[in-house]
N, C-alpha and C. Protein backbone atom coordinates (compact mmCIF):
# COMPACT_ATOMS: atom_id res chain seq x y z
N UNK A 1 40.88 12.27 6.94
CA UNK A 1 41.94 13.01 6.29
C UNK A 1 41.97 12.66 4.82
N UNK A 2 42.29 13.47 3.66
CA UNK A 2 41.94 13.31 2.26
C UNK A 2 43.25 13.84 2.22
N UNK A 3 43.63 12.81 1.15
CA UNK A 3 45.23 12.82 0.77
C UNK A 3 45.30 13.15 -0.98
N UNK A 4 46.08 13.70 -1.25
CA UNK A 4 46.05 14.12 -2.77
C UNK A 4 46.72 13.19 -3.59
N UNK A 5 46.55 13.04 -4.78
CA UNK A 5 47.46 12.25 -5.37
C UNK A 5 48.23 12.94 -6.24
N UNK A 6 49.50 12.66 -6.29
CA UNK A 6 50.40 13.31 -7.43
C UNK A 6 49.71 13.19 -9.14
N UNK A 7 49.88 14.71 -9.34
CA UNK A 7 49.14 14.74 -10.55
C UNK A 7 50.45 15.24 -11.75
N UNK A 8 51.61 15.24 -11.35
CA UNK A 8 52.78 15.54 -12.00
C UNK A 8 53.66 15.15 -11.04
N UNK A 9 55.07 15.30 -12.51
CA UNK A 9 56.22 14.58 -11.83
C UNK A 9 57.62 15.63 -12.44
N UNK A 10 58.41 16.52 -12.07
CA UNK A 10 58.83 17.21 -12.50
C UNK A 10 60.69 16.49 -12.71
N UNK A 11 60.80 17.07 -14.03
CA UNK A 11 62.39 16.51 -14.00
C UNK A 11 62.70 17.43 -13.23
N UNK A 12 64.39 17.12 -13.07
CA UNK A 12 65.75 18.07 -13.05
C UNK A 12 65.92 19.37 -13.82
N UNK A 13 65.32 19.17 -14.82
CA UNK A 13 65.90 20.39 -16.27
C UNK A 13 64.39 21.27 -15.67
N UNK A 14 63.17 20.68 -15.61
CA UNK A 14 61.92 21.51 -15.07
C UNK A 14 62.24 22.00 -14.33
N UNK A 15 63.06 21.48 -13.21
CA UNK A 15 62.87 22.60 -11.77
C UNK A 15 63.93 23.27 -11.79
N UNK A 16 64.89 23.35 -12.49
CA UNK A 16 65.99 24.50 -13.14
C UNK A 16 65.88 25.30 -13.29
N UNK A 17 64.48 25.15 -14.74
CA UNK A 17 64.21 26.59 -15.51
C UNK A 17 63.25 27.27 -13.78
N UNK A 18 62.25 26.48 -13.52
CA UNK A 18 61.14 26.78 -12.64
C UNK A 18 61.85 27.99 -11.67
N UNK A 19 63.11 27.38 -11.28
CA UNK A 19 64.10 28.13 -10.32
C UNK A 19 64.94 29.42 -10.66
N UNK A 20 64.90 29.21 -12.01
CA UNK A 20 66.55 29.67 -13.21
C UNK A 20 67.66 30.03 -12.63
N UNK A 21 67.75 28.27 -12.23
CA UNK A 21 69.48 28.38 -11.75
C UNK A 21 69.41 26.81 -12.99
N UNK A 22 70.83 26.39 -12.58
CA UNK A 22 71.39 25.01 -13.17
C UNK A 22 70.90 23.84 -12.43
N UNK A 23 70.83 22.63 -13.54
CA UNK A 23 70.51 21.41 -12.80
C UNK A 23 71.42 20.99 -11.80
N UNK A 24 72.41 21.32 -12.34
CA UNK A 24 73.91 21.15 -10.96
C UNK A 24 73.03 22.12 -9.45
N UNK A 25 72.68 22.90 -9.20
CA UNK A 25 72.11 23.78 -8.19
C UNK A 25 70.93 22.94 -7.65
N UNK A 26 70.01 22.45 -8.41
CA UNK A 26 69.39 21.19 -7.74
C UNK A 26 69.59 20.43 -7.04
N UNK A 27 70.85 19.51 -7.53
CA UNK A 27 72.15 18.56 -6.96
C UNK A 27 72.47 18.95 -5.74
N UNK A 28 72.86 19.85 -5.94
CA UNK A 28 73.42 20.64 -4.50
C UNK A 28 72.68 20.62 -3.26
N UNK A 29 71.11 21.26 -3.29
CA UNK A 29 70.59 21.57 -2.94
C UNK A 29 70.00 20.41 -2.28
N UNK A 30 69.84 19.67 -2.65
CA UNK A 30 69.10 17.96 -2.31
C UNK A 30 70.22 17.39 -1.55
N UNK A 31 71.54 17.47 -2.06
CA UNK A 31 72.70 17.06 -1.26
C UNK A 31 72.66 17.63 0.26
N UNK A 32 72.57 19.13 0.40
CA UNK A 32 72.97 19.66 1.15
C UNK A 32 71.27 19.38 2.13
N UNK A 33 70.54 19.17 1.72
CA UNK A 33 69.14 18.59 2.81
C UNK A 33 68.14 19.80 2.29
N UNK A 34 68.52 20.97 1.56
CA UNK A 34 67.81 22.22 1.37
C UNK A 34 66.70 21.96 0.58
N UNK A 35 66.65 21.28 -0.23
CA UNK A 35 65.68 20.82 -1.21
C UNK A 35 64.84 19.33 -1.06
N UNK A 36 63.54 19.28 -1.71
CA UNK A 36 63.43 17.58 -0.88
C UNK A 36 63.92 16.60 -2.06
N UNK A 37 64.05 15.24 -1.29
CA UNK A 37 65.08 14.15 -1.97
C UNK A 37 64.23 13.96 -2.90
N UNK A 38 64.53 13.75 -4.32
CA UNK A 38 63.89 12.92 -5.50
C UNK A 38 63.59 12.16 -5.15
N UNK A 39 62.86 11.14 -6.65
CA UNK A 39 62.41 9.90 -6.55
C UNK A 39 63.26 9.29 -7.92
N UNK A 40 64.03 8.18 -7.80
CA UNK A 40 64.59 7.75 -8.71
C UNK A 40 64.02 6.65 -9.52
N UNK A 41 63.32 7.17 -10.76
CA UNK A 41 62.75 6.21 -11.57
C UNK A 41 63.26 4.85 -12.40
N UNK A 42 62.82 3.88 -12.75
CA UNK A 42 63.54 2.57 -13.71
C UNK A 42 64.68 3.08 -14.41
N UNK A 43 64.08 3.94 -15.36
CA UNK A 43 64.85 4.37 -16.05
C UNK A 43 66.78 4.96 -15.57
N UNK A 44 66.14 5.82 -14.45
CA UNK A 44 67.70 5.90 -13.81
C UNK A 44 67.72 7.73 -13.36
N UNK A 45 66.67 8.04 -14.25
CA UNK A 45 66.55 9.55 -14.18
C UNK A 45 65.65 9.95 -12.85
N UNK A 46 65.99 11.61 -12.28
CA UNK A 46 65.31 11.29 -10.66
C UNK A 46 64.22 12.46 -11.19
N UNK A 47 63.20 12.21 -10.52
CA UNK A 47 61.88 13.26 -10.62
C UNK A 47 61.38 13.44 -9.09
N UNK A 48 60.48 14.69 -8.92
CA UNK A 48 60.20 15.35 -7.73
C UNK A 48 58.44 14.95 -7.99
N UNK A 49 57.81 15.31 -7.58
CA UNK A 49 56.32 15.15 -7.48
C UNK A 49 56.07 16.17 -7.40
N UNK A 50 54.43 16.83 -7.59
CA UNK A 50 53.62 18.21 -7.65
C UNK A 50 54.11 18.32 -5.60
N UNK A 51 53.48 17.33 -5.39
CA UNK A 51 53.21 17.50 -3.89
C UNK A 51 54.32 17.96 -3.38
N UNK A 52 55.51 17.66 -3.28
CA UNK A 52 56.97 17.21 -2.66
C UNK A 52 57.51 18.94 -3.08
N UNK A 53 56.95 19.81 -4.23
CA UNK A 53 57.72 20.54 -4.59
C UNK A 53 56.71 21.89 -3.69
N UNK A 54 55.21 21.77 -4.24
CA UNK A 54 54.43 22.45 -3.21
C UNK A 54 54.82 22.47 -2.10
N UNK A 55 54.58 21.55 -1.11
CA UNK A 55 54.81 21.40 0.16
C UNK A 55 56.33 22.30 0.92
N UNK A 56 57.19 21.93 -0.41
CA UNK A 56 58.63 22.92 -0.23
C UNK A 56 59.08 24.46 -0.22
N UNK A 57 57.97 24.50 -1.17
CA UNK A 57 57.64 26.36 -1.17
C UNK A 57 56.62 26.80 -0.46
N UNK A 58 55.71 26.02 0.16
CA UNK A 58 55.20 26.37 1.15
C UNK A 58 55.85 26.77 2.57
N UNK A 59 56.77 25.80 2.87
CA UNK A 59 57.58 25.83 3.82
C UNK A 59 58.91 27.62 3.57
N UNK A 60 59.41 27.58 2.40
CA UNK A 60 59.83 28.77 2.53
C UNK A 60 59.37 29.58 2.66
N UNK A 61 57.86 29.91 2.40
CA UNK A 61 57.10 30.96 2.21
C UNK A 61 56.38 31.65 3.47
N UNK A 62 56.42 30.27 4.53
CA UNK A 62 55.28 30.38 5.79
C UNK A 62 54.06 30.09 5.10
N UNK A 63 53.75 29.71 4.32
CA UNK A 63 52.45 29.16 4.33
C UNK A 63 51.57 27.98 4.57
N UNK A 64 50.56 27.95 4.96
CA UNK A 64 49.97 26.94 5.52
C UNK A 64 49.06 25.79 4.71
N UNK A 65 49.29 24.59 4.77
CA UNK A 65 48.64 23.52 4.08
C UNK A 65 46.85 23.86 3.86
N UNK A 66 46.34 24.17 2.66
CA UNK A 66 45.07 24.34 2.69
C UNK A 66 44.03 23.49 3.37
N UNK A 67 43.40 23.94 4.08
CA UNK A 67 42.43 22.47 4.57
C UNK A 67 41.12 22.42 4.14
N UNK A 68 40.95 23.17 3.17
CA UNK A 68 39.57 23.38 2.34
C UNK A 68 40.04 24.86 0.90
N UNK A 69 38.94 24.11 -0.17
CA UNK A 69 39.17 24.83 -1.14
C UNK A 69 37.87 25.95 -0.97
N UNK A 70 37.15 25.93 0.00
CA UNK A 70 36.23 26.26 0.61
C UNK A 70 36.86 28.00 1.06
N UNK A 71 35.91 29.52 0.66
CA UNK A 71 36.31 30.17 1.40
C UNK A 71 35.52 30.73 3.05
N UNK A 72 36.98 30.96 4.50
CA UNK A 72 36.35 31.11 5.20
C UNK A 72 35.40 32.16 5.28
N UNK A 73 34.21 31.79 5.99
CA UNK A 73 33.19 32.56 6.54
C UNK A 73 33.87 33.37 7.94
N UNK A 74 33.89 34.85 7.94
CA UNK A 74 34.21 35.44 9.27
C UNK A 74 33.00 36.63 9.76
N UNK A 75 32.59 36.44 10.45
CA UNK A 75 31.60 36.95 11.48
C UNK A 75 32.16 37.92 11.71
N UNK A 76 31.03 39.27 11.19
CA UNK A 76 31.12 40.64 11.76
C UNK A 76 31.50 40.91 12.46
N UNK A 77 32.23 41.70 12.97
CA UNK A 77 32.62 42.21 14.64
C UNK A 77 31.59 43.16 15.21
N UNK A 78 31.55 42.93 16.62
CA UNK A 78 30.42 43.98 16.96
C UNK A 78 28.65 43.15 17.40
């Protein structure tokens, strides 16, 4: 199994505009379980990961975790 590594880290104010609602609507949203939980950095400020935010719109979307960047091969019918 090949695991990705976070290649970004998105604030609060990023996934606002990303959304275009308010950072308060974030809040909410994480409160209420709808959104996934941050990660709360030294500093004090909370950030989401590439992965954590993918994985989330995947899930609204129905879509399925890629398991190759590879495209499938499908055999003629007949």
């Amino acid at each position: 199994m090949q695991t990705r590594k976070i290649l970004r880290w998105y604030s609060k104010r990023q996934l606002a505009d990303r959304y275009s609602v308010s950072t308060r609507s974030i809040e909410r949203w994480t409160e209420a379980g709808k959104f996934p939980a941050g990660t709360r950095m030294p500093s004090g400020h909370w950030y989401w990961s590439d992965l954590d935010i993918e994985e989330h719109e995947r899930k609204l979307t129905g879509a399925r975790h890629p398991k190759s960047t590879e495209p499938e091969l499908v055999a003629p019918a007949g």
